[in-house]
C-alpha atoms as a PDB file:
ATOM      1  CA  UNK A   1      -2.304  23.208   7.153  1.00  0.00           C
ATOM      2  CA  UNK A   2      -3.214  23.174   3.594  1.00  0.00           C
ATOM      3  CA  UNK A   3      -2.051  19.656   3.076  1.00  0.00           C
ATOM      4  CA  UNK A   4      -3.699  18.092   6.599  1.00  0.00           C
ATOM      5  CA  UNK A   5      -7.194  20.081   5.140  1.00  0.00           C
ATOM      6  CA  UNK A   6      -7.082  18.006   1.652  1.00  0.00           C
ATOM      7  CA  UNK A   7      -6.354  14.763   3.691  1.00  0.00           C
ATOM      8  CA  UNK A   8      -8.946  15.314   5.954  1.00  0.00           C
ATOM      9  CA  UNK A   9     -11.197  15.544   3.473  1.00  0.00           C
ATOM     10  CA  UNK A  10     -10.263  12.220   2.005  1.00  0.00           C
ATOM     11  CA  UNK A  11     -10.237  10.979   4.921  1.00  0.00           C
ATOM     12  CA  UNK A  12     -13.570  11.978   5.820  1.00  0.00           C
ATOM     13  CA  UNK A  13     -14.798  10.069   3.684  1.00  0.00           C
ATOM     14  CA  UNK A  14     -12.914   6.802   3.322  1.00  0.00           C
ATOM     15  CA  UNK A  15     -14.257   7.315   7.740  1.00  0.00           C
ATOM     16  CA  UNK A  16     -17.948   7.071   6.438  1.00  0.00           C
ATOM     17  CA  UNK A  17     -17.391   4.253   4.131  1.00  0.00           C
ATOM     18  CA  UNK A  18     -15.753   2.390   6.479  1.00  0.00           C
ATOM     19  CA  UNK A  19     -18.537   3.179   9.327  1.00  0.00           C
ATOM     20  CA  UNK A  20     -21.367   2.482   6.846  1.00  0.00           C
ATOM     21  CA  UNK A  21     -19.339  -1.290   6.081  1.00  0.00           C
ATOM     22  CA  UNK A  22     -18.859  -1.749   9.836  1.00  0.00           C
ATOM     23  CA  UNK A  23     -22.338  -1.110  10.485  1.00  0.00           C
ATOM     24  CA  UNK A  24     -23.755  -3.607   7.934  1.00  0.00           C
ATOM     25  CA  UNK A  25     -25.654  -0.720   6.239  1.00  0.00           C
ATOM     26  CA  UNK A  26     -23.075  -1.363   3.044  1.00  0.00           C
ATOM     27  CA  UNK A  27     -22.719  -5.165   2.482  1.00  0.00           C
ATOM     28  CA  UNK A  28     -19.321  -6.375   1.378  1.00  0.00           C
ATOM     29  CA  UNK A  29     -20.434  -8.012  -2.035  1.00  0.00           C
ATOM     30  CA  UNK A  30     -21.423  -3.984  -2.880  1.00  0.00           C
ATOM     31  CA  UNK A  31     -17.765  -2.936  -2.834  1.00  0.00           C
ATOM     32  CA  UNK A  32     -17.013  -5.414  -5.764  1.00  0.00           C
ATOM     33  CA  UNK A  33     -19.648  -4.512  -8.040  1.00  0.00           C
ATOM     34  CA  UNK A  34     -18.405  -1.144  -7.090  1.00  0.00           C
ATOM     35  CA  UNK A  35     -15.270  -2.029  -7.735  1.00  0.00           C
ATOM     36  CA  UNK A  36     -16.225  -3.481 -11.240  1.00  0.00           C
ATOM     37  CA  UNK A  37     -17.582   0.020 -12.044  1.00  0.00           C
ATOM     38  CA  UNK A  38     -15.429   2.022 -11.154  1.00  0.00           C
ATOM     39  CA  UNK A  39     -12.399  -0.023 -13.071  1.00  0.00           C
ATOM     40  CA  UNK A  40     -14.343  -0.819 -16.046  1.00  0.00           C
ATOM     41  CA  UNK A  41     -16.103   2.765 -16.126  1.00  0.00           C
ATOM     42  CA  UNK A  42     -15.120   5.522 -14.268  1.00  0.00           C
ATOM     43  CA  UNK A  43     -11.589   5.158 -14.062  1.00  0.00           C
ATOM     44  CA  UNK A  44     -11.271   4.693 -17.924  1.00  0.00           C
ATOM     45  CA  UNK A  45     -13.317   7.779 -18.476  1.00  0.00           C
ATOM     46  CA  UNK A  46     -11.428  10.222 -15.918  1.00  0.00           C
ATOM     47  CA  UNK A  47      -8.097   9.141 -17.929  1.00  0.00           C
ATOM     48  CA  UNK A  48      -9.756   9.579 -21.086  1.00  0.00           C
ATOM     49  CA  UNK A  49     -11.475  12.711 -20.352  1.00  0.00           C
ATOM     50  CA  UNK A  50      -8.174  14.414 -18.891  1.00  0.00           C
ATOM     51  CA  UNK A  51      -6.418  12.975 -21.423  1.00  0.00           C
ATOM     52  CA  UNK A  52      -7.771  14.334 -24.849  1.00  0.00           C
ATOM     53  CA  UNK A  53      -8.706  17.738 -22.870  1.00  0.00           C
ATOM     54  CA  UNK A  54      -5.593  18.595 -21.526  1.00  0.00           C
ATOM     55  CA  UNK A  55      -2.884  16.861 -23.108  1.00  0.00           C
ATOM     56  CA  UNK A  56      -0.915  18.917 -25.538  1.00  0.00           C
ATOM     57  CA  UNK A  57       2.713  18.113 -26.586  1.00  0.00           C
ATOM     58  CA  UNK A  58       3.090  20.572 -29.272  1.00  0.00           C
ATOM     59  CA  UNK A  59       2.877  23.452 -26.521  1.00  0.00           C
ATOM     60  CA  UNK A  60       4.905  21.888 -24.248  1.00  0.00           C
ATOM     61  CA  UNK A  61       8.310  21.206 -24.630  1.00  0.00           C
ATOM     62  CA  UNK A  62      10.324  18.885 -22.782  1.00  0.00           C
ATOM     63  CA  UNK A  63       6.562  17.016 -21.727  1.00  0.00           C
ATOM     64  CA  UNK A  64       7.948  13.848 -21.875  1.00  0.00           C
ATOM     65  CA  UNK A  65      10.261  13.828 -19.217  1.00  0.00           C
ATOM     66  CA  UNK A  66       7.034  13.706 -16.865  1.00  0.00           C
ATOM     67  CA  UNK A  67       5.408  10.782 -18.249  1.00  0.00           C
ATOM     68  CA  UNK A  68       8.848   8.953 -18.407  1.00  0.00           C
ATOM     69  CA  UNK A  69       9.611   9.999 -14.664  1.00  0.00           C
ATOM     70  CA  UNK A  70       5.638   9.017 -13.122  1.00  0.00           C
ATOM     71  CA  UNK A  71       6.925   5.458 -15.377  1.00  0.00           C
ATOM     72  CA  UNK A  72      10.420   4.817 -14.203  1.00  0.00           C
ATOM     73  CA  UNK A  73      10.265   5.700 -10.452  1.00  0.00           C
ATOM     74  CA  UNK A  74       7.790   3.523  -9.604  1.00  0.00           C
ATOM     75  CA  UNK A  75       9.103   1.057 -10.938  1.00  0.00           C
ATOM     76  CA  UNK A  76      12.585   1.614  -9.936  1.00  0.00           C
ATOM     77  CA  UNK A  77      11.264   1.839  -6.274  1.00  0.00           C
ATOM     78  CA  UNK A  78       9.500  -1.413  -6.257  1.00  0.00           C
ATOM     79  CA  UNK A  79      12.966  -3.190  -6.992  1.00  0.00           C
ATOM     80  CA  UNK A  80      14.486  -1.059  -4.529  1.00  0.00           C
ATOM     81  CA  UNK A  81      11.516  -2.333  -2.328  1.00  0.00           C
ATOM     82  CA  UNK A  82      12.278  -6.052  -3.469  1.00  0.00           C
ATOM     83  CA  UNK A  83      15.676  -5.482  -1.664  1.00  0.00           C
ATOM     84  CA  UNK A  84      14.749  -5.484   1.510  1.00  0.00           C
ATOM     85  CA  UNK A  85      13.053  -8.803   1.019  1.00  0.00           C
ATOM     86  CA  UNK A  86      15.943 -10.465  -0.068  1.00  0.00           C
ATOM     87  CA  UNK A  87      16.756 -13.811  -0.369  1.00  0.00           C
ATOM     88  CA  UNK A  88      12.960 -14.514  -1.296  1.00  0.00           C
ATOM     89  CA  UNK A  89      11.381 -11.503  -2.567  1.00  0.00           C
ATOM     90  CA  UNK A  90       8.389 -13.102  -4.606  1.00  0.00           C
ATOM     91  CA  UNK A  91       6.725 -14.228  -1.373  1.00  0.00           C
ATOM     92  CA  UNK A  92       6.436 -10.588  -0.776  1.00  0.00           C
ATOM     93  CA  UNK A  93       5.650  -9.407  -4.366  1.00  0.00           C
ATOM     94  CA  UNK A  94       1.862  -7.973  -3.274  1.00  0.00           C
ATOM     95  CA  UNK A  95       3.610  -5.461  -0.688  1.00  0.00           C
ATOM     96  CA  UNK A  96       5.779  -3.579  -2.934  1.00  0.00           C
ATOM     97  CA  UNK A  97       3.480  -1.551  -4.789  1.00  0.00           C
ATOM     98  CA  UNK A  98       2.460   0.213  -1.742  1.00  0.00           C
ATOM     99  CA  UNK A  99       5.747   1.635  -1.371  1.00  0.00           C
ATOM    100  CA  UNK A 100       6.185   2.507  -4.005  1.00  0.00           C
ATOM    101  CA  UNK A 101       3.085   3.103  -6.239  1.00  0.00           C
ATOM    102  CA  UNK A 102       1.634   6.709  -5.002  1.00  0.00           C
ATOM    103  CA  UNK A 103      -1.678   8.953  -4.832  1.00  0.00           C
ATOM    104  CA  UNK A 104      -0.347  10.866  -7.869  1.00  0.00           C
ATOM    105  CA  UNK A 105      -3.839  12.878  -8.487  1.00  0.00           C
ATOM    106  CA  UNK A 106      -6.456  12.042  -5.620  1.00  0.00           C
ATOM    107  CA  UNK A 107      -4.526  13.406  -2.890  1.00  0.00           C
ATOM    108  CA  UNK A 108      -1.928  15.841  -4.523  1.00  0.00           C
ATOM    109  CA  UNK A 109      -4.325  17.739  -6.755  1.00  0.00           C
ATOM    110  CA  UNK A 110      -6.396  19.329  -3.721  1.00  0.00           C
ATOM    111  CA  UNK A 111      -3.471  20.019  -2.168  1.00  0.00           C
ATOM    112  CA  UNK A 112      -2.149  21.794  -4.948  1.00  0.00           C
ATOM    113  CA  UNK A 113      -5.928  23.581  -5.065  1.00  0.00           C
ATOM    114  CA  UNK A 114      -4.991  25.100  -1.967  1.00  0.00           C
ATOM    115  CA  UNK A 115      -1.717  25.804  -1.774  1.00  0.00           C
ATOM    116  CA  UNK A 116      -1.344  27.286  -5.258  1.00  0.00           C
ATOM    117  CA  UNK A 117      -4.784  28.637  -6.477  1.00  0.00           C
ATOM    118  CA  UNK A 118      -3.643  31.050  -8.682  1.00  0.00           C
ATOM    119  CA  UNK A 119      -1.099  28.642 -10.563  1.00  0.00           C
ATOM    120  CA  UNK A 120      -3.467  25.597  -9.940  1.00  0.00           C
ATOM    121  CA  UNK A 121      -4.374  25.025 -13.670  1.00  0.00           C
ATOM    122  CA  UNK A 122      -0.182  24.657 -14.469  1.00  0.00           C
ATOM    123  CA  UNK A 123       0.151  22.910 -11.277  1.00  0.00           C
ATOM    124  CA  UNK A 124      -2.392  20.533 -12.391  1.00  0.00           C
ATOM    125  CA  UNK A 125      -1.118  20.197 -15.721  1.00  0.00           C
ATOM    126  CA  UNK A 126       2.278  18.977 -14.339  1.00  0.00           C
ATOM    127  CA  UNK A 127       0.125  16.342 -11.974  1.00  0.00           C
ATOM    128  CA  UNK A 128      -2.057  14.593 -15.298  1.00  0.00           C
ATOM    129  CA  UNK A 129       1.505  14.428 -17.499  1.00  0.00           C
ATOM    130  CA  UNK A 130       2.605  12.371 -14.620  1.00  0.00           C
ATOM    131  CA  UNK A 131      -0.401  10.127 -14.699  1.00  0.00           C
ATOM    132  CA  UNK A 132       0.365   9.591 -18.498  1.00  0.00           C
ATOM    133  CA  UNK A 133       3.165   7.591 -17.392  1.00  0.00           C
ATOM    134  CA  UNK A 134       2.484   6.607 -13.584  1.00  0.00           C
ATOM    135  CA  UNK A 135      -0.971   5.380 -14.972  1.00  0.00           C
ATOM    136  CA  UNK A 136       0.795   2.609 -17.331  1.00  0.00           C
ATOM    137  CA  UNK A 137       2.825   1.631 -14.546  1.00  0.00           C
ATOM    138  CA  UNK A 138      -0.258   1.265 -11.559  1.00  0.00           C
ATOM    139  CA  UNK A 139      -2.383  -0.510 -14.128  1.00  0.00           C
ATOM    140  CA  UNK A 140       0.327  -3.296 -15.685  1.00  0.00           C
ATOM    141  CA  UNK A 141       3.227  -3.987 -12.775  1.00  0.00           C
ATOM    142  CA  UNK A 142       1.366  -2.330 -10.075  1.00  0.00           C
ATOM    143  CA  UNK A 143      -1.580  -4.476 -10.988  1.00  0.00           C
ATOM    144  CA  UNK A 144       0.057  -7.970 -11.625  1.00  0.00           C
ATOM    145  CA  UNK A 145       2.335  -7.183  -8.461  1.00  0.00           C
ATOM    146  CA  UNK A 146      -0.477  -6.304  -5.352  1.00  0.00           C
ATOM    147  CA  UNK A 147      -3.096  -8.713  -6.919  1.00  0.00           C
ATOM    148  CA  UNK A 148      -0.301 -11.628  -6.736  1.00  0.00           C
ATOM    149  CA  UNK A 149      -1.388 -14.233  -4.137  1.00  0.00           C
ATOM    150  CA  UNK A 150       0.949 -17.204  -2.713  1.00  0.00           C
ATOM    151  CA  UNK A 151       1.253 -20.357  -4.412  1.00  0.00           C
ATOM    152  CA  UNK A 152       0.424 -18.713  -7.994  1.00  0.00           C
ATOM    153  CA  UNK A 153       2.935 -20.170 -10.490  1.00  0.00           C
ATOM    154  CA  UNK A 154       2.658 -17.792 -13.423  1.00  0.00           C
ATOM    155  CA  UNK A 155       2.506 -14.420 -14.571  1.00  0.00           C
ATOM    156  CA  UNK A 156       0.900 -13.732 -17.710  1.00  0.00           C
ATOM    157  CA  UNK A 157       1.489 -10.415 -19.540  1.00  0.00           C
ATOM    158  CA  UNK A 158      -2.026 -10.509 -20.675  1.00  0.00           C
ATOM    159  CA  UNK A 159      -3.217  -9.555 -17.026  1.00  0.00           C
ATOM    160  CA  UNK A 160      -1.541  -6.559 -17.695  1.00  0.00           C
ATOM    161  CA  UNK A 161      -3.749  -4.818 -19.800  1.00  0.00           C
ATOM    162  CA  UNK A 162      -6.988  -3.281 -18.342  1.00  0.00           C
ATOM    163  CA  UNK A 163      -9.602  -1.019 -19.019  1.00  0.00           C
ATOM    164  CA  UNK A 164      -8.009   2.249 -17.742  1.00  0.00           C
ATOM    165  CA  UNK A 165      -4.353   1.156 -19.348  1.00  0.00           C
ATOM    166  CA  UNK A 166      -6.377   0.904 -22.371  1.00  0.00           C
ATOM    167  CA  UNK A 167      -8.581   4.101 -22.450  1.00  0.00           C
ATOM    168  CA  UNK A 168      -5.017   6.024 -21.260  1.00  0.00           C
ATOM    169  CA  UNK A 169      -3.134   4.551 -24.851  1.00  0.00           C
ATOM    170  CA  UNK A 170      -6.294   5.600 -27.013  1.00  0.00           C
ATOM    171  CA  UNK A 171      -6.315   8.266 -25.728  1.00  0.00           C
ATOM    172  CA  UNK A 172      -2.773   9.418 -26.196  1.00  0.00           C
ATOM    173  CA  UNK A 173      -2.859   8.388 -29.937  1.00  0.00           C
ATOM    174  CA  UNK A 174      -6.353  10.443 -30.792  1.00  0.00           C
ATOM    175  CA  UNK A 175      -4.073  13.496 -29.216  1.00  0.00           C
ATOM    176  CA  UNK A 176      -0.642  12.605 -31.431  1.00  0.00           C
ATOM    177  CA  UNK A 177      -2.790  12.443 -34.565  1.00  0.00           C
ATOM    178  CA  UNK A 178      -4.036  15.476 -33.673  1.00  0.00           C
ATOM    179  CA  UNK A 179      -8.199  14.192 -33.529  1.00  0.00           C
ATOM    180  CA  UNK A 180      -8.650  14.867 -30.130  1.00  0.00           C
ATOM    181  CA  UNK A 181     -10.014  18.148 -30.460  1.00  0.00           C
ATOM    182  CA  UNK A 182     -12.658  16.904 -32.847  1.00  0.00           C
ATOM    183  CA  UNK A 183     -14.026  14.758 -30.515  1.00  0.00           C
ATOM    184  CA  UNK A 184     -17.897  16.183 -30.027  1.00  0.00           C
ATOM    185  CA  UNK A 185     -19.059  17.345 -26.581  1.00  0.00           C
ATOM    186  CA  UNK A 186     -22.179  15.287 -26.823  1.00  0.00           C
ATOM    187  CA  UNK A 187     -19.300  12.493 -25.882  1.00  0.00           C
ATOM    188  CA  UNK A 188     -16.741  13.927 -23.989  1.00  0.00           C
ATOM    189  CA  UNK A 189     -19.739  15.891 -21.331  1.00  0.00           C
ATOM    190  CA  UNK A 190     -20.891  12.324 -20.555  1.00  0.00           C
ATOM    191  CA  UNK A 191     -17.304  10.950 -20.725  1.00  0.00           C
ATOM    192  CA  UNK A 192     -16.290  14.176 -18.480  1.00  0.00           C
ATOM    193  CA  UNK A 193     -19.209  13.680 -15.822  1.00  0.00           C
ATOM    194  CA  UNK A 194     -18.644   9.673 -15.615  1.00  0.00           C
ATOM    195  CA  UNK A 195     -14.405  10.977 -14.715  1.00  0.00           C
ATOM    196  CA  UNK A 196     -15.273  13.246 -11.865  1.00  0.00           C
ATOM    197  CA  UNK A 197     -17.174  10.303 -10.257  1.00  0.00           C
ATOM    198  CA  UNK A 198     -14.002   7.652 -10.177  1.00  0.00           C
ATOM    199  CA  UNK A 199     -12.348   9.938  -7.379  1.00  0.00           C
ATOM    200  CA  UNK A 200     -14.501  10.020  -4.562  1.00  0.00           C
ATOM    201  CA  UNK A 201     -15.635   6.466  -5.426  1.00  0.00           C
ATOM    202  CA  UNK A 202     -11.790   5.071  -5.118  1.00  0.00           C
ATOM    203  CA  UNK A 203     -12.012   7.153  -1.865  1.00  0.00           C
ATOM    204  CA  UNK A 204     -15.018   5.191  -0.871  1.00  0.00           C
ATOM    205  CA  UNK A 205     -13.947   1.960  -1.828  1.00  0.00           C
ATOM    206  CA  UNK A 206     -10.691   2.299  -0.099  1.00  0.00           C
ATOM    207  CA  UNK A 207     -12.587   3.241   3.245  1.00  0.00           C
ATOM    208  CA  UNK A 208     -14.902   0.547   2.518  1.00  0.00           C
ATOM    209  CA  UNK A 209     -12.538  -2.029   1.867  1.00  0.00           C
ATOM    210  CA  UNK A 210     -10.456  -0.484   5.556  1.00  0.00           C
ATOM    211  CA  UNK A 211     -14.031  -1.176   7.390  1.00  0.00           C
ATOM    212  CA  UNK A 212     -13.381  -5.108   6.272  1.00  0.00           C
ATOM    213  CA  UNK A 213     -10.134  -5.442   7.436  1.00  0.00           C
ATOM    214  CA  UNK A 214     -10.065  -7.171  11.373  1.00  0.00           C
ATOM    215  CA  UNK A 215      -7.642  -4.773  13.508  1.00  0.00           C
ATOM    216  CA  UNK A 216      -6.720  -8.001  15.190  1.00  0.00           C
ATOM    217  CA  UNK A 217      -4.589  -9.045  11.979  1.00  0.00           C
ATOM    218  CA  UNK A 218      -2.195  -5.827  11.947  1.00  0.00           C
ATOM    219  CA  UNK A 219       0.823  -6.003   9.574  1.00  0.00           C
ATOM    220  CA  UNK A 220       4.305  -7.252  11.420  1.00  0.00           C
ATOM    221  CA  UNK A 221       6.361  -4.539  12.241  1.00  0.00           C
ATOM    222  CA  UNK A 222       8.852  -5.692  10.202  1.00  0.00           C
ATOM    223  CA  UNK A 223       6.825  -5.057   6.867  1.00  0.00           C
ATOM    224  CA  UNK A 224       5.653  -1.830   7.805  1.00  0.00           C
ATOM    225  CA  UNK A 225       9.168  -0.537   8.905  1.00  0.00           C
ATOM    226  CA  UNK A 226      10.549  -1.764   5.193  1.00  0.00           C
ATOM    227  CA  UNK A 227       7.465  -0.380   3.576  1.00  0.00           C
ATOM    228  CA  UNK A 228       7.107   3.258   5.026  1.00  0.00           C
ATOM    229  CA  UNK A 229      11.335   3.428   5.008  1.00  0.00           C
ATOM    230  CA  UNK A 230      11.032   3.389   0.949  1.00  0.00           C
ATOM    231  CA  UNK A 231       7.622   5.112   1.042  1.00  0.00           C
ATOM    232  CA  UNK A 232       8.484   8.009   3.489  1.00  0.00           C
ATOM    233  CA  UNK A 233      11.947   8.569   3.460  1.00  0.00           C
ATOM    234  CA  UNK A 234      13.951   6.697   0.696  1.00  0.00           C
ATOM    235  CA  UNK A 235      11.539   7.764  -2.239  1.00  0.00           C
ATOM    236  CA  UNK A 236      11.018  11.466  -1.011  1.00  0.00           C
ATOM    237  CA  UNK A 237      14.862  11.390  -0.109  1.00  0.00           C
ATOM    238  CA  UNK A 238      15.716  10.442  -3.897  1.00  0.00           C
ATOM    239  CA  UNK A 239      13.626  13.409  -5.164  1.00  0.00           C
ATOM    240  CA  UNK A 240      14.674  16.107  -2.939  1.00  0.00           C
ATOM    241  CA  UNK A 241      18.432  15.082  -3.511  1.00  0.00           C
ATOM    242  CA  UNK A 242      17.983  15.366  -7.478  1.00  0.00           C
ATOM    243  CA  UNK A 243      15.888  18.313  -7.465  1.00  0.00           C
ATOM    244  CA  UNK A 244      18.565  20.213  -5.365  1.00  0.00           C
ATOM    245  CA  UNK A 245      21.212  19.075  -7.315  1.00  0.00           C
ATOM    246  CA  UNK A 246      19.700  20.191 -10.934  1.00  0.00           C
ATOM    247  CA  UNK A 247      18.708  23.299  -9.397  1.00  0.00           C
ATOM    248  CA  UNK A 248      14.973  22.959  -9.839  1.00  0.00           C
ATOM    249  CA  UNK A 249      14.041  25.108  -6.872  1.00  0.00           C
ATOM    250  CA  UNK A 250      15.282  27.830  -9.272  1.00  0.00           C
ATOM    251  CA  UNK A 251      13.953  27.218 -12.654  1.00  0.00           C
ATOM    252  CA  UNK A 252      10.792  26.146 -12.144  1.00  0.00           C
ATOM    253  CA  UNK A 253       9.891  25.923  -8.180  1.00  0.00           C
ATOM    254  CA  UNK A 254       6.285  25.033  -8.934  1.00  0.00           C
ATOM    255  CA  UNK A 255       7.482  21.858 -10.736  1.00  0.00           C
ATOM    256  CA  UNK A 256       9.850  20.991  -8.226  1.00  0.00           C
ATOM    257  CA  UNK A 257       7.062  21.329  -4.842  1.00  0.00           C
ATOM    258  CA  UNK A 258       4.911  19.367  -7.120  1.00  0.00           C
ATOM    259  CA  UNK A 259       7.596  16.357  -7.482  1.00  0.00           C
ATOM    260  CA  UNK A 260       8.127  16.591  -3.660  1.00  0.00           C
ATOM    261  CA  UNK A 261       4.822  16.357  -2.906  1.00  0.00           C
ATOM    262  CA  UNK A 262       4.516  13.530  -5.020  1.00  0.00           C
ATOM    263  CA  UNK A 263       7.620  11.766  -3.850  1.00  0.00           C
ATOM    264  CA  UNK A 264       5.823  11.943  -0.168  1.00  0.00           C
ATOM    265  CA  UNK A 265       2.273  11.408  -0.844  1.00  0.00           C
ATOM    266  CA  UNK A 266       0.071   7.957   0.758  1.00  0.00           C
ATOM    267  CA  UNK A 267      -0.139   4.737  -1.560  1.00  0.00           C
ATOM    268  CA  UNK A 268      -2.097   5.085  -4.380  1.00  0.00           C
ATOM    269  CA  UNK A 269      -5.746   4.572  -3.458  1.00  0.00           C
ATOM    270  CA  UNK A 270      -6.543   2.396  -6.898  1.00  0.00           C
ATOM    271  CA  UNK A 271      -4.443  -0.483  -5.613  1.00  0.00           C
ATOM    272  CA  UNK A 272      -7.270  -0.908  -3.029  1.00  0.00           C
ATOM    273  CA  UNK A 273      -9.626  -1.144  -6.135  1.00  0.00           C
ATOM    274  CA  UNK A 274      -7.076  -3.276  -7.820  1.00  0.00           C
ATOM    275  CA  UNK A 275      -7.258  -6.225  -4.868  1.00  0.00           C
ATOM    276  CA  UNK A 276     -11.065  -5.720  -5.037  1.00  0.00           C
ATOM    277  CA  UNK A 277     -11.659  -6.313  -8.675  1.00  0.00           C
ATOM    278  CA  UNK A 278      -8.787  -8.827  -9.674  1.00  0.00           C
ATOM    279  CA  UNK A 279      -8.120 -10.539  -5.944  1.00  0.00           C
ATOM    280  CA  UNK A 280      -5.743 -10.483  -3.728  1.00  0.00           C
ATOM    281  CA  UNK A 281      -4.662 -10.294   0.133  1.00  0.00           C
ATOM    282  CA  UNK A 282      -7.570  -8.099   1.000  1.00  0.00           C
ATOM    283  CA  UNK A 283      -6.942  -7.769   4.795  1.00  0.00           C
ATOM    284  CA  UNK A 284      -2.812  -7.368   4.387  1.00  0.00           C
ATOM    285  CA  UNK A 285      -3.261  -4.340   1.515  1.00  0.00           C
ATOM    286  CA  UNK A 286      -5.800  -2.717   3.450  1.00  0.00           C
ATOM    287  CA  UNK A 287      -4.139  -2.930   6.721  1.00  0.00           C
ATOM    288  CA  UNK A 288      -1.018  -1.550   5.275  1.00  0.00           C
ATOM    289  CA  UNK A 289      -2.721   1.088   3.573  1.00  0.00           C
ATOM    290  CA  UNK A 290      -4.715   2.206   6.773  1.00  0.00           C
ATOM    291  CA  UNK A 291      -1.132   2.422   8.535  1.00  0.00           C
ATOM    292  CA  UNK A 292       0.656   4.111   5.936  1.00  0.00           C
ATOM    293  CA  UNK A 293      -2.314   6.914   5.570  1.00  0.00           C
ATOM    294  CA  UNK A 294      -1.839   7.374   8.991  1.00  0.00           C
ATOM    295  CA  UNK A 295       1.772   8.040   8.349  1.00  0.00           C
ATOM    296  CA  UNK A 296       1.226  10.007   5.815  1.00  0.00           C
ATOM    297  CA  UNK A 297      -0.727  12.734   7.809  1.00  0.00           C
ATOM    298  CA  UNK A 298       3.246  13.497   9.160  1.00  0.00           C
ATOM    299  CA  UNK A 299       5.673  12.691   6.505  1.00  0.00           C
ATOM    300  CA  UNK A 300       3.583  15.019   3.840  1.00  0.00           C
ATOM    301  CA  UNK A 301       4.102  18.006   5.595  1.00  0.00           C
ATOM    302  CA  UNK A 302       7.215  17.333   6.913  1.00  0.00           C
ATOM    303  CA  UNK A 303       9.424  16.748   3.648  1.00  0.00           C
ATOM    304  CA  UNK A 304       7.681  19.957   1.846  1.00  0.00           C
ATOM    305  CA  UNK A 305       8.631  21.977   4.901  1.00  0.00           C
ATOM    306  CA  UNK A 306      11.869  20.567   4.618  1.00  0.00           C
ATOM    307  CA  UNK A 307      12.023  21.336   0.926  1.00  0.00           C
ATOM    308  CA  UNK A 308      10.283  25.122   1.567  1.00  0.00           C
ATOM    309  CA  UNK A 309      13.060  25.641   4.077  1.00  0.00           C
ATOM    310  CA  UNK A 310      16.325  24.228   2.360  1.00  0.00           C
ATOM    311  CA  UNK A 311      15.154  22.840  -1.235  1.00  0.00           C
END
């Protein structure tokens, strides 16, 4: 129940967005100057704000392993993705991020709000040090890979680095030289206030963008069978298997729900913003996304009752 509630919510309002596009009452050139915004501002302030303000690696041993795990996964689960599109995967390049690049904060941080509101600020904690690293990969593969477009006959590395990439880097090195804390609240309140605006933005944007797509033009089976096979059961599959088999459930069980919930959580909302600002195949990405949120309203629940029961 907890985890349909937080959905909902997000939900509820990616529902309005895309009611208020349908409508005509929000014109389509408005969601990429919102788009602009929100990639150029708000998302580079939310990284930087949670960033210097919660980051601390001299308290918290073994942190790295969570950065280095939100890195590796996704990117180990886009060539597992690439697989299945054997012998020509590069004509499919702009689907595998959405199986395999997740809602790491959006959707898993309310969820965590409910279901563990007296160990929310460690739960929470645990989500951001996986942003450190899931971040870097959303914002350079993640970003090259969905915004990729048939017929383009180069990659440059340069596309790679964006504003929230960037703000995510300086911010890391202000906290290893130990200057974060002296950064003065007359910049980190505006900084801070700017953050808490990117969230329910991306929300908006990604129900906005859903409200363009023509429900006429639905993804082929076949894609959304390979897609929500990694997404839903591969990926989640992969984590619970690990985390039984180090023991996790044991030594630190908030950790391991956390990773679970992770593992099973929708496509990361951002690679909506992504297609908007930088291009891409607008009406395949949000298509895909609408059907794979839809999923996601049963496969959530279902692997962390799975895990509660035999993790």
């Amino acid at each position: 129940m907890a985890m349909l509630d937080a959905m909902g919510k997000i939900l509820l309002i990616t529902l309005l967005a895309g009611i208020l596009v349908r409508r005509g009452i929000i014109e389509k050139q408005y969601i990429k100057g919102l788009s602009e915004i929100t990639v150029k501002v708000l998302l580079p302030a939310l990284t930087f704000d949670k960033v210097v303000t919660t980051f601390d690696p001299y308290n918290t041993p073994g942190w790295w392993l969570l950065p280095l795990i939100g890195f590796v996964v996704p990117v180990l689960f886009m060539a597992i993705t690439a697989i299945f599109y054997l012998p020509h995967p590069k004509k499919h390049m702009n689907k595998f991020p959405i199986a395999s690049l997740q809602n790491v904060g959006y959707l898993v941080l309310p969820i965590g709000q409910i279901l563990y509101p007296d160990q929310f600020d460690q739960f929470a904690i645990y989500v951001f040090l996986l942003i450190l690293g899931f971040n870097i990969a959303l914002w350079t593969i993640g970003k090259m890979l969905i915004s990729y477009q048939a017929g383009k006959t180069e990659i440059k590395l340069a596309e790679m680095i964006t504003p929230p990439f960037v703000a995510n880097v300086f911010a890391m090195f202000l906290v290893f030289i130990k200057v974060n804390t002296y950064v003065p609240e007359i910049i980190l309140e505006p900084v801070s206030m700017l953050g808490s605006a990117a969230v329910p933005v991306a929300m908006f944007i990604l129900g906005a963008t859903l409200g363009t797509i023509s429900l006429k033009k639905l993804p082929k089976f076949s894609d959304i069978f390979k897609l929500s096979l990694v997404k839903y059961v591969l990926m989640p599959a992969f984590a619970f298997v690990v985390l039984h088999k180090t023991g996790m459930a044991q030594t630190n069980p908030l950790l391991a729900t956390v990773l679970i919930i992770e593992a099973s959580a929708a496509p990361a909302a951002n690679l909506i913003v992504i297609v908007q600002k930088y291009g891409g195949d607008h009406q395949q990405t949000g298509s895909l996304m609408l059907i794979m949120y839809i999923l996601a309203v049963f496969f959530m629940p279902l692997w962390l009752a799975l895990w509660t029961m035999w993790g």
